[in-house]
N, C-alpha and C. Protein backbone atom coordinates (compact mmCIF):
# COMPACT_ATOMS: atom_id res chain seq x y z
N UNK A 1 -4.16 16.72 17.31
CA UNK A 1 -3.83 15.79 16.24
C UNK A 1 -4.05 16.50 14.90
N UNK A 2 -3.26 16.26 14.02
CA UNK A 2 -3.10 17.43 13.07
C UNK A 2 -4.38 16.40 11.37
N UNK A 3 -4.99 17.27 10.99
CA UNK A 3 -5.54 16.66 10.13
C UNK A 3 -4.90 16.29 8.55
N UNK A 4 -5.02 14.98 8.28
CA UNK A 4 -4.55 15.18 6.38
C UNK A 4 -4.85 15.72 5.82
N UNK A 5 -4.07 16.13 4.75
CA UNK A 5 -4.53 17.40 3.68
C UNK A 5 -5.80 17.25 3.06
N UNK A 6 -6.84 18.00 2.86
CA UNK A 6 -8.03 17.54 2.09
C UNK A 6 -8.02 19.11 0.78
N UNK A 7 -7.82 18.77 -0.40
CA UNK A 7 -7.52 19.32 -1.27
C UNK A 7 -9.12 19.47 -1.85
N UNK A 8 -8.94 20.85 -2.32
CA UNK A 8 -10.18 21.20 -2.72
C UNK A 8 -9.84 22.28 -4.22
N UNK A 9 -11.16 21.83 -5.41
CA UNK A 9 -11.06 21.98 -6.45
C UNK A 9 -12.70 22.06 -6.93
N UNK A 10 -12.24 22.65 -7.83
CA UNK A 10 -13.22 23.35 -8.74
C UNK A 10 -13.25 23.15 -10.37
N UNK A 11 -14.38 22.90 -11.04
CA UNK A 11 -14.52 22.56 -12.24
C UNK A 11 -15.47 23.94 -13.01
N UNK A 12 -14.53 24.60 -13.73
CA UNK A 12 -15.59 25.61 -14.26
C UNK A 12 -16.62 26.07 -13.30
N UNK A 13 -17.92 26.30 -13.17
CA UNK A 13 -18.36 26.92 -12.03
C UNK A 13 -19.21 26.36 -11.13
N UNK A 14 -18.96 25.03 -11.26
CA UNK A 14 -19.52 24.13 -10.36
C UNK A 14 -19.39 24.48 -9.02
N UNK A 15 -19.93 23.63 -7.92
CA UNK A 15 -19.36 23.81 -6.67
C UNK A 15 -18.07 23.08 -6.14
N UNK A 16 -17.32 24.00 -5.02
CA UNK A 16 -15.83 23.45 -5.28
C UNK A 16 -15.93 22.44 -4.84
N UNK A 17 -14.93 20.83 -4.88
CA UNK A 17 -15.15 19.73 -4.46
C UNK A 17 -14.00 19.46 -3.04
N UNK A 18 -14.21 18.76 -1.89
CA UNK A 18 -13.43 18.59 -1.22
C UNK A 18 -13.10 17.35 -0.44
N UNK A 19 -11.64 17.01 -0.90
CA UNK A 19 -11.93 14.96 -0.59
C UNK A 19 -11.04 15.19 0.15
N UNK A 20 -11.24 13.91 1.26
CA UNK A 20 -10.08 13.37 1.84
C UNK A 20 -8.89 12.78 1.36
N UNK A 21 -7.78 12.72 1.40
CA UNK A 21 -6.68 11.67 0.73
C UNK A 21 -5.75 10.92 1.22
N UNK A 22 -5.70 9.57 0.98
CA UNK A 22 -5.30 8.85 1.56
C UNK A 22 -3.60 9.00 1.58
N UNK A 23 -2.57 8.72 3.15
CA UNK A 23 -1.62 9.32 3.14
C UNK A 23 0.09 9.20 2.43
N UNK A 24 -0.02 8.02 1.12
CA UNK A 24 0.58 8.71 0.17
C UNK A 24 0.56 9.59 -0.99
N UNK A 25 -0.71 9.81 -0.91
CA UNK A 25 -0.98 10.95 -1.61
C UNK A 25 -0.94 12.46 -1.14
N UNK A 26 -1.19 12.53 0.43
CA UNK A 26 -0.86 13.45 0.89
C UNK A 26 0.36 13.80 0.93
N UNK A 27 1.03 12.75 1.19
CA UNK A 27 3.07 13.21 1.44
C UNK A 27 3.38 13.33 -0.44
N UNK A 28 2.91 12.93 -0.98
CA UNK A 28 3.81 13.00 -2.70
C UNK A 28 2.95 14.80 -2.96
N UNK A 29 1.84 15.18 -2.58
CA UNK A 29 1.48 16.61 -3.05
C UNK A 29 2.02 17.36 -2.03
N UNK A 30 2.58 17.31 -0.88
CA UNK A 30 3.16 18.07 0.23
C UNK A 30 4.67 18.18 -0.47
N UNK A 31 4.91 17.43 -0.97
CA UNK A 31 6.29 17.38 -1.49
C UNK A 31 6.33 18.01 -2.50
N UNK A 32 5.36 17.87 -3.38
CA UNK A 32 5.50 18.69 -4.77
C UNK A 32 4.98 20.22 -4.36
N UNK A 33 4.13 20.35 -3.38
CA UNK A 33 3.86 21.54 -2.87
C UNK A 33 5.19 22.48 -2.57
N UNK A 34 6.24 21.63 -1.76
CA UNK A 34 7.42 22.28 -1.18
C UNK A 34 8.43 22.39 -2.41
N UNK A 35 7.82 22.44 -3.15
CA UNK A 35 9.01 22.13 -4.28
C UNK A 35 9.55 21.06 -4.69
N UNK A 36 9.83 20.37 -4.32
CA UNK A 36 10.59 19.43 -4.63
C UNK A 36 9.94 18.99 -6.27
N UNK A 37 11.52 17.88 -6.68
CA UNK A 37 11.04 17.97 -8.27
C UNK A 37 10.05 16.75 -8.38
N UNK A 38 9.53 16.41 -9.24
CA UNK A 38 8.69 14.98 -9.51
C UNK A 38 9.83 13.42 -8.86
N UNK A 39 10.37 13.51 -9.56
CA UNK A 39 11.25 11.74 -8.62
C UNK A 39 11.39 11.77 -7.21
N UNK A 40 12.02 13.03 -6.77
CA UNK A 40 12.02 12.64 -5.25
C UNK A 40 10.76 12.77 -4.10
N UNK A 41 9.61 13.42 -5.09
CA UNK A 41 8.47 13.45 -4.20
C UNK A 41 7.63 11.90 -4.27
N UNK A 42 7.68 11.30 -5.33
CA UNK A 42 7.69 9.97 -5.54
C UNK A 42 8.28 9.27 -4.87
N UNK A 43 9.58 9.08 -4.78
CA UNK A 43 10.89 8.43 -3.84
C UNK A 43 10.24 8.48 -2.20
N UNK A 44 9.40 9.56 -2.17
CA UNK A 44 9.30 9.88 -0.77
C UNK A 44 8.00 9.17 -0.25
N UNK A 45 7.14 8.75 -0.83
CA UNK A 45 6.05 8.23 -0.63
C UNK A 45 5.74 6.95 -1.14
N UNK A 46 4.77 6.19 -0.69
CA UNK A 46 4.11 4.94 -1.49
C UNK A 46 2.69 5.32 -2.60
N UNK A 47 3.33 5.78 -3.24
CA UNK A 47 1.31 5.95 -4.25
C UNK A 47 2.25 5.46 -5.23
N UNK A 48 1.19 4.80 -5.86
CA UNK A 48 0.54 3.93 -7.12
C UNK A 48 0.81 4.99 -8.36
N UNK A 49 1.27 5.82 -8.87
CA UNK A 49 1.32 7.08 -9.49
C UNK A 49 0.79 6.03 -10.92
N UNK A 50 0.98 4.99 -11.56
CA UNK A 50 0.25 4.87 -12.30
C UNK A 50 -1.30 5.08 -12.82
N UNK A 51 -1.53 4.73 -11.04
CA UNK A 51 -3.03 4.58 -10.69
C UNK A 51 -3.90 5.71 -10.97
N UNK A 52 -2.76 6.72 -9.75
CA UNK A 52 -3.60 7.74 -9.45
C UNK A 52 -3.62 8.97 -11.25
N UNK A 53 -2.34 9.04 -11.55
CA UNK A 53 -2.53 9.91 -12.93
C UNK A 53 -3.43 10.31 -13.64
N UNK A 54 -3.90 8.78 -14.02
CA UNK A 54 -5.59 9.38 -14.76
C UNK A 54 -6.45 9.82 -13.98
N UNK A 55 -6.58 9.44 -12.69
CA UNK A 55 -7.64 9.93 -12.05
C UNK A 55 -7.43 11.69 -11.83
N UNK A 56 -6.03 11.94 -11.72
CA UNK A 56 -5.78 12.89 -11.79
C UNK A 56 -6.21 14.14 -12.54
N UNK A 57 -5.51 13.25 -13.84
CA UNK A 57 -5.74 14.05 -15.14
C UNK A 57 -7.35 14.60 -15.08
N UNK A 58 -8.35 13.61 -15.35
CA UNK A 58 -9.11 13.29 -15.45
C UNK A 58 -10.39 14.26 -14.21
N UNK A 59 -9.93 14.24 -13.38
CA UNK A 59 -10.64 15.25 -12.15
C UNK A 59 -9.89 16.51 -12.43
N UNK A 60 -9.06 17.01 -13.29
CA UNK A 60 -8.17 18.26 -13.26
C UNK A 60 -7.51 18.44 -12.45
N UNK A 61 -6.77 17.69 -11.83
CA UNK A 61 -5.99 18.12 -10.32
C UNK A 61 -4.69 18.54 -11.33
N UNK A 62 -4.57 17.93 -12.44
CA UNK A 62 -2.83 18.01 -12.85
C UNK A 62 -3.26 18.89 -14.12
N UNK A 63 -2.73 20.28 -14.14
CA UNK A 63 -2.95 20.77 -15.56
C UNK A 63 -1.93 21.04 -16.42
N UNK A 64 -0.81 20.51 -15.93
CA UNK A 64 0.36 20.39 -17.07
C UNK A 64 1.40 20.16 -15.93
N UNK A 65 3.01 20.43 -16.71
CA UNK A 65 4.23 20.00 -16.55
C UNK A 65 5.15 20.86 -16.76
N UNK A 66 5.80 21.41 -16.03
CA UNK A 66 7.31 21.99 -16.47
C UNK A 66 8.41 21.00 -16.77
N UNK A 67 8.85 21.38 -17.01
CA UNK A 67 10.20 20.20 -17.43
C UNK A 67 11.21 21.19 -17.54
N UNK A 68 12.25 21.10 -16.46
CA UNK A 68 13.34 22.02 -16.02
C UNK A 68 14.73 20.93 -15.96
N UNK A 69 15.78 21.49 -16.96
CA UNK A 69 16.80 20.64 -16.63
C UNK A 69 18.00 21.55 -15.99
């Protein structure tokens, strides 16, 4: 049985952190992992992306944006 992604991160030189994530969050970063652009990795999953953003921001998981047209 294959395990969900558990993403692991680091804050300056703290120790690295490693969470479980619940599985639309796993399929919307598997997607953005594979490339895919921001809407259809969204399209592809159920997360709250309002929700999760700040928490995002906020834990450093997101450190910016390309914007490719």
């Amino acid at each position: 049985m294959a395990h969900p992604p558990a993403p692991a991160w680091r804050v300056g030189h703290q120790t690295a952190q490693l969470v479980a994530i619940p599985e639309p969050e796993a399929t919307f970063l598997q997607a953005l992992l594979s490339g895919h652009a921001l809407l259809p990795a969204l399209e592809a999953c159920d997360l709250d992306f309002a929700t999760w953003l700040p928490e995002a921001i906020q834990n450093g998981w997101v450190l910016g944006a390309d914007v490719r047209r």
